[in-house]
C-alpha atoms as a PDB file:
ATOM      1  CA  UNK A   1     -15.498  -2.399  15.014  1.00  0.00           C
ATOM      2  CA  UNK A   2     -14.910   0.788  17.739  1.00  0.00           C
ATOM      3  CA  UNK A   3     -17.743  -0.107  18.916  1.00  0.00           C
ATOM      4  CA  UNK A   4     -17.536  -3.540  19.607  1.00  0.00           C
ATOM      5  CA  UNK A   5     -13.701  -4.103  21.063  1.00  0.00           C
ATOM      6  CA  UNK A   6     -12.291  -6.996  20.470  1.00  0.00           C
ATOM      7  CA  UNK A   7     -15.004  -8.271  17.421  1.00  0.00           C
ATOM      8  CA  UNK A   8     -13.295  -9.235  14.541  1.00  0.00           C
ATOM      9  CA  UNK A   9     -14.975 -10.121  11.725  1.00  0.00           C
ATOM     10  CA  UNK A  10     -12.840 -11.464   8.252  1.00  0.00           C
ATOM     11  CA  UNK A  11     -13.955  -9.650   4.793  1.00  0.00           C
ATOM     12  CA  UNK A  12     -12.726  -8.589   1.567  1.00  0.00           C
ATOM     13  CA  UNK A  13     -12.049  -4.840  -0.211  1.00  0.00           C
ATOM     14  CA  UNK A  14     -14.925  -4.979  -2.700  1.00  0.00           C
ATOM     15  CA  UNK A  15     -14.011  -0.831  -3.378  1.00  0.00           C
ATOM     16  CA  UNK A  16     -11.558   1.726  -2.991  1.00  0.00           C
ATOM     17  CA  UNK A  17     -12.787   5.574  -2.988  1.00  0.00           C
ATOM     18  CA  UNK A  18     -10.833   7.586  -5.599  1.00  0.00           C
ATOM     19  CA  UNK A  19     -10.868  10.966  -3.698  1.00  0.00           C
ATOM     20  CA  UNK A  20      -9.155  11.578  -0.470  1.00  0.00           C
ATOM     21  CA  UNK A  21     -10.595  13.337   2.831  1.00  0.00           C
ATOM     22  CA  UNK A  22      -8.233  15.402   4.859  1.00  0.00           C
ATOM     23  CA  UNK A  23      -9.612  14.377   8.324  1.00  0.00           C
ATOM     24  CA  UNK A  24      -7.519  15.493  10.883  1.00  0.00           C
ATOM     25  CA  UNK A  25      -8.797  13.227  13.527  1.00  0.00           C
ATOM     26  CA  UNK A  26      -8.069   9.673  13.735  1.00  0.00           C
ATOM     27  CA  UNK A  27      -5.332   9.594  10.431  1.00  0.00           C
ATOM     28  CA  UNK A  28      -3.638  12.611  11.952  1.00  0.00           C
ATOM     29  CA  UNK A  29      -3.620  14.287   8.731  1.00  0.00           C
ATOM     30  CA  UNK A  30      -2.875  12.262   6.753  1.00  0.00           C
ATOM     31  CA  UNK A  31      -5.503  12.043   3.577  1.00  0.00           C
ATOM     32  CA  UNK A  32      -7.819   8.790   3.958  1.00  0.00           C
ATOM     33  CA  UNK A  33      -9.908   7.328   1.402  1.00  0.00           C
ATOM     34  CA  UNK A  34     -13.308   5.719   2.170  1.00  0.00           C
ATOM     35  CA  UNK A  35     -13.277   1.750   1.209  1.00  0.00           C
ATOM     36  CA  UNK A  36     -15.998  -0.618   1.018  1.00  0.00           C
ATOM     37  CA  UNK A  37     -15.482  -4.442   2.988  1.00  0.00           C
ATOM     38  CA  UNK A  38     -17.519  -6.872   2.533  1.00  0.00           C
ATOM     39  CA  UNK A  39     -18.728  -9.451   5.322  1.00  0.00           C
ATOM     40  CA  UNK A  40     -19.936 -12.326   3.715  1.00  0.00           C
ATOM     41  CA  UNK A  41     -20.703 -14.533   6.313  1.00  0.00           C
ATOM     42  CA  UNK A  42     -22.508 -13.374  10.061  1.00  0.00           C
ATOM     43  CA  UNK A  43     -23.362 -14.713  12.684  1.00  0.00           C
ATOM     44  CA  UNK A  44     -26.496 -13.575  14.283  1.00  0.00           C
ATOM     45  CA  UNK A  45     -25.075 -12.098  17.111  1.00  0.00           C
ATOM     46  CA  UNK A  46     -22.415 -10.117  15.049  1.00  0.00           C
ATOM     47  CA  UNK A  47     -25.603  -9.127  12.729  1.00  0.00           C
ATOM     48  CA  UNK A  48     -26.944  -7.421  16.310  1.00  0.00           C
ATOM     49  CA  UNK A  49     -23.888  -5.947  17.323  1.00  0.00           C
ATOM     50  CA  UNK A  50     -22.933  -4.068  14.024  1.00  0.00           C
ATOM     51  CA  UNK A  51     -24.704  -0.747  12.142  1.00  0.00           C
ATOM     52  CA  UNK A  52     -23.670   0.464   8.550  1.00  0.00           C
ATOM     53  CA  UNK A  53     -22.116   3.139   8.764  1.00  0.00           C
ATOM     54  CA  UNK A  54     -19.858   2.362  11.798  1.00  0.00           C
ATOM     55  CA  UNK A  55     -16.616   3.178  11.655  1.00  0.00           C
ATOM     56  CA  UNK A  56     -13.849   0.606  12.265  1.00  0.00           C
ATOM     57  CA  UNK A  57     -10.254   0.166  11.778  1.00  0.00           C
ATOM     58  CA  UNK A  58      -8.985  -2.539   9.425  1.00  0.00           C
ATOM     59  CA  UNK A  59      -5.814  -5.091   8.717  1.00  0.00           C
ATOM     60  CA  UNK A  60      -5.270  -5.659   4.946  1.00  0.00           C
ATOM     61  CA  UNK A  61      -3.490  -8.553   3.772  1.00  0.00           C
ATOM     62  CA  UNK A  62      -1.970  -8.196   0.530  1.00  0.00           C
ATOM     63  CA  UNK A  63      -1.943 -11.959  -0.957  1.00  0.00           C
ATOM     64  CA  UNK A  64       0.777 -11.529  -3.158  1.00  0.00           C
ATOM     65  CA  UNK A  65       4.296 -13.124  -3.573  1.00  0.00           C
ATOM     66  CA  UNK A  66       7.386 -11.404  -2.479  1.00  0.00           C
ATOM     67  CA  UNK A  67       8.355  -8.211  -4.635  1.00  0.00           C
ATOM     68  CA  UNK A  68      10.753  -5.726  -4.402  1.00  0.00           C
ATOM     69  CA  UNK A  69      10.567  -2.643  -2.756  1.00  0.00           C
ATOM     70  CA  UNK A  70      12.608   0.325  -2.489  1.00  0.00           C
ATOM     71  CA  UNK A  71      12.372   3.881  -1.314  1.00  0.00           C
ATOM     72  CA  UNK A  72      10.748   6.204  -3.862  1.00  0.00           C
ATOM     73  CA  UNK A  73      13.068   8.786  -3.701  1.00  0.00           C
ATOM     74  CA  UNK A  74      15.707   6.571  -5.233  1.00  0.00           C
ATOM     75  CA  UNK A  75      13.185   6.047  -8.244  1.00  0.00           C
ATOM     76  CA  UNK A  76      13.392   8.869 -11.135  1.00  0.00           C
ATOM     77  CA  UNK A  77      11.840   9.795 -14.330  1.00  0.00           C
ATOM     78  CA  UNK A  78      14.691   8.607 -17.653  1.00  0.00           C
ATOM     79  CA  UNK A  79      14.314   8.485 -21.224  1.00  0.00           C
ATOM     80  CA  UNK A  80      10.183   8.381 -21.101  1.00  0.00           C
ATOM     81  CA  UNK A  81       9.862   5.888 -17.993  1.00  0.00           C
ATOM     82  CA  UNK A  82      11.727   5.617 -14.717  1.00  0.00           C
ATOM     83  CA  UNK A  83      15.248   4.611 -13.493  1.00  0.00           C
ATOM     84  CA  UNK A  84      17.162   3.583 -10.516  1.00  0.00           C
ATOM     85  CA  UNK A  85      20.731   3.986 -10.271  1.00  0.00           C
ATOM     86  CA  UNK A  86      22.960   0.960  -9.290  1.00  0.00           C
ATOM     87  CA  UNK A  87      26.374   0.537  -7.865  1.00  0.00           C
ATOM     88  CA  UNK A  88      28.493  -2.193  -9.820  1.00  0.00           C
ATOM     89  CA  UNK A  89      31.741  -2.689  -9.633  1.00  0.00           C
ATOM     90  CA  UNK A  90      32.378   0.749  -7.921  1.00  0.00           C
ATOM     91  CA  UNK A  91      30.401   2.676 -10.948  1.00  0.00           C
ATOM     92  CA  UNK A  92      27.006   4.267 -10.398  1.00  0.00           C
ATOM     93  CA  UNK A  93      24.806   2.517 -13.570  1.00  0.00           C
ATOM     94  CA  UNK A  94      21.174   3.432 -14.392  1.00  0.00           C
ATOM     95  CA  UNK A  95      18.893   1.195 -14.929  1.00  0.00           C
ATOM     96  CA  UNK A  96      15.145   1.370 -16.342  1.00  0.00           C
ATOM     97  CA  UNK A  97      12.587  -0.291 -13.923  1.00  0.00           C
ATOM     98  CA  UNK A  98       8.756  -0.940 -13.903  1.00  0.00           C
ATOM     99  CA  UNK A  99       6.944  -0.247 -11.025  1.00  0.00           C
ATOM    100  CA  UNK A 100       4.143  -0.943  -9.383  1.00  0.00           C
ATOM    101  CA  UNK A 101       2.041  -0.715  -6.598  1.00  0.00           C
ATOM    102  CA  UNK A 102       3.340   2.188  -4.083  1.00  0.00           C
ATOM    103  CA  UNK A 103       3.312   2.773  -0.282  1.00  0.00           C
ATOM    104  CA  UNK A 104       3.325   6.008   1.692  1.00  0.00           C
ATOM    105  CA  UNK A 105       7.684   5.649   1.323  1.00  0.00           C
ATOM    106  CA  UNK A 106       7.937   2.580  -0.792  1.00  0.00           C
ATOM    107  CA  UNK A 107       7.289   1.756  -4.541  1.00  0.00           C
ATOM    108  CA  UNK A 108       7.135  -2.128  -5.803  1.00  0.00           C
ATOM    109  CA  UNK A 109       9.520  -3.020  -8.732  1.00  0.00           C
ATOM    110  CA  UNK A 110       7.864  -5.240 -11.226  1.00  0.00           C
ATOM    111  CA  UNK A 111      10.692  -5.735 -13.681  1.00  0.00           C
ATOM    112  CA  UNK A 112      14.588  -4.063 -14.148  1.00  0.00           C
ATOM    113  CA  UNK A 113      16.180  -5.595 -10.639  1.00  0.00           C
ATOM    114  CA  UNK A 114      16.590  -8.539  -8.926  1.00  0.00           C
ATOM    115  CA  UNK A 115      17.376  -9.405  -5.318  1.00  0.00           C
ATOM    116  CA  UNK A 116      20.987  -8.232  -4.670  1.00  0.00           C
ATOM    117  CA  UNK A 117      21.280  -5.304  -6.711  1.00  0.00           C
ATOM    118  CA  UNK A 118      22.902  -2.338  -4.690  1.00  0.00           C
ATOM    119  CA  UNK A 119      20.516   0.878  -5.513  1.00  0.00           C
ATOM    120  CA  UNK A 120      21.978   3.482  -4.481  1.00  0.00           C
ATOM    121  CA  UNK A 121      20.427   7.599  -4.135  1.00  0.00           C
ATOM    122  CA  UNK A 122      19.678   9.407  -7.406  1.00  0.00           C
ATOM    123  CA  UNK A 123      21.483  13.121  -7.284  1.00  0.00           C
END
């Protein structure tokens, strides 16, 4: 909590807002989204030091297994879905991928590679 350095309290992401702010303060620009933790369990002196409606910066952990990611730009639209192209054996191949979740540069690839595959730069 700003407020409070150095308090750290442990919650869970109970909701994500679906419409971005453009605050140019503390995000530098960059479009935020308001999200709802949840603390379930306080001590009485954290219940004294916090307000609702502070504002606070926050570490997400994503509990998930290891996936693949790769740059978006290297992700198109093909045939209805999207592709990636692949170098094998000196050729450039397309191949049709699933994604997933995405990042800021990033996407996830739920099915169509596998760890090894050489993606290379759609034209």
């Amino acid at each position: 909590v700003n407020a409070v350095p150095n308090l750290v309290l442990k919650g869970f992401v109970s909701a994500i807002g679906s419409q971005a702010s453009n605050d140019s303060g503390a995000s530098g620009g960059l479009p935020t989204f308001p999200v709802k933790v949840i603390v379930p369990n306080l001590t009485g002196t954290q219940r004294k030091q916090i307000r609702v409606g502070m504002s606070t910066q926050i570490k997400l952990m994503i509990l998930k297994k290891n996936v693949i990611m790769i740059p978006l730009k290297a992700v198109f639209p093909y045939k209805g879905s999207s592709a990636v192209n692949l170098q094998i054996k000196g050729k450039k191949v397309v191949r049709k991928v699933t994604t997933g979740q995405t990042t800021q540069n990033n996407v996830e690839i739920l099915s169509g590679l596998k760890t090894g595959d050489k993606v290379v730069f759609h034209d």
